[in-house]
Protein backbone atom coordinates (compact mmCIF):
# COMPACT_ATOMS: atom_id res chain seq x y z
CA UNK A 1 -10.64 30.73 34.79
CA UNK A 2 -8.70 28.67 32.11
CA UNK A 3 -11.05 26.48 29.64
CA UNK A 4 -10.19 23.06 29.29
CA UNK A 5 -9.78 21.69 25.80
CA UNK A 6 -12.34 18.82 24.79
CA UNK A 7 -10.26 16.49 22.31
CA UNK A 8 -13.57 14.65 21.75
CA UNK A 9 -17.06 16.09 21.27
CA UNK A 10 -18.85 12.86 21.03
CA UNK A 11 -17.34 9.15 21.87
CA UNK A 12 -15.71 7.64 19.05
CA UNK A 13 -16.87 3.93 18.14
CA UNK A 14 -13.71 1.57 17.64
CA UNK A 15 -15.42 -0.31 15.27
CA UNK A 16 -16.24 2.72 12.74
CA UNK A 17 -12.60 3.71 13.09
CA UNK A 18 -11.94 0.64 12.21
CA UNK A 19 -13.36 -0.10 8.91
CA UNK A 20 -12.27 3.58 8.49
CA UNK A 21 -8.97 2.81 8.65
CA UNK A 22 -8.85 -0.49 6.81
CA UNK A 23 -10.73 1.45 3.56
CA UNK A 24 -8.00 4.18 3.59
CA UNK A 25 -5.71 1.45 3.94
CA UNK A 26 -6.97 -0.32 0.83
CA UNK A 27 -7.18 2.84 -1.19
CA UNK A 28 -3.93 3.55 -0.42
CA UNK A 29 -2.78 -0.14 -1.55
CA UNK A 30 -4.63 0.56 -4.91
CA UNK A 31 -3.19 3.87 -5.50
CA UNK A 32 0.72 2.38 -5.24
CA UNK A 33 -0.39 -0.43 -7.79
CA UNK A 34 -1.03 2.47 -9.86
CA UNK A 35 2.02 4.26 -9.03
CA UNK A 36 4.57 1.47 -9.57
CA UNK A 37 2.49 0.71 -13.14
CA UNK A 38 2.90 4.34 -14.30
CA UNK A 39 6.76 4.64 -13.09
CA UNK A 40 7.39 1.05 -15.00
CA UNK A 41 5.66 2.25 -18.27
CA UNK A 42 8.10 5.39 -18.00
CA UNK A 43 11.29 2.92 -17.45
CA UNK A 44 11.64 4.83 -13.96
CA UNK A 45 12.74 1.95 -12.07
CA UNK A 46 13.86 2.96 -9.09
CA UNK A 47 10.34 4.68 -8.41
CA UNK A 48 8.64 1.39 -9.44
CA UNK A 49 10.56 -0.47 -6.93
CA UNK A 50 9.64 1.88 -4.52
CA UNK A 51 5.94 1.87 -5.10
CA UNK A 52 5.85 -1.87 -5.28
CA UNK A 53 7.72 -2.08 -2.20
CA UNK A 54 4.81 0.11 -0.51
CA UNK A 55 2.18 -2.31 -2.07
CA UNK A 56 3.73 -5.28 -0.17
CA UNK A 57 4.20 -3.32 2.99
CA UNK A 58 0.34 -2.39 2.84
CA UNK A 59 -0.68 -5.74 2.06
CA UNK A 60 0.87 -7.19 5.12
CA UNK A 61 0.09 -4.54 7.71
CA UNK A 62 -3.47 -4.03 6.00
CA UNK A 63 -4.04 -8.47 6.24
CA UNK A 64 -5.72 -7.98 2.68
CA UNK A 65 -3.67 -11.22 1.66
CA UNK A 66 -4.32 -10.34 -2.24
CA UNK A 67 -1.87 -11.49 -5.01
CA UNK A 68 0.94 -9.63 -5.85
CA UNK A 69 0.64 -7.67 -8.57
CA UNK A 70 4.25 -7.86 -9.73
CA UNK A 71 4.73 -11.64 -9.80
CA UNK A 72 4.64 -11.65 -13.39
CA UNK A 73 7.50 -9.33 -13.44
CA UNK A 74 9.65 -11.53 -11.13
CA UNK A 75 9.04 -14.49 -13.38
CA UNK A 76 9.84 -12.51 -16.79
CA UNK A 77 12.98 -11.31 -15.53
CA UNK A 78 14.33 -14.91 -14.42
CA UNK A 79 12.66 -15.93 -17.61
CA UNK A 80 15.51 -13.26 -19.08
CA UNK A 81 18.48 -14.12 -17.41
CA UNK A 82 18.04 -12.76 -13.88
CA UNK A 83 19.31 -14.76 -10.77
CA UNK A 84 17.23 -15.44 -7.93
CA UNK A 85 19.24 -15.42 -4.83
């Protein structure tokens, strides 16, 4: 006789996976703050486009709503000549 598989041992509370999920989430959103920092302090900045790209993405699908990090950035480079489109 064949044994069946058990996927789950013990049920799984929604909730717990939850909050689970939503702390990965936010380490994840700190960790590509950091990321696009280091790659702009080593004038790599495609990689810092990238990584602040990432930080919006898991801002929005993570509903933290915090300020963006890189607004500062946006407003220098007008500041210097850049065009906002």
């Amino acid at each position: 006789m064949a044994k069946q598989c058990k996927l789950m041992s013990e049920p799984v509370n929604a909730i717990d996976v939850a909050i689970a999920t939503r702390e990965r989430l936010s380490q994840e959103l700190d960790e590509a703050q950091i990321k696009a920092h280091r790659n702009l302090t080593r004038y790599k900045f495609n990689n810092f486009g990238y990584w602040a790209a990432i930080w919006i993405h898991l801002n929005r699908v993570g509903q933290f709503n915090r300020p963006n990090p890189f607004t500062d950035y946006v407003k220098l480079a007008s500041k210097k000549g850049g065009q906002n489109d």
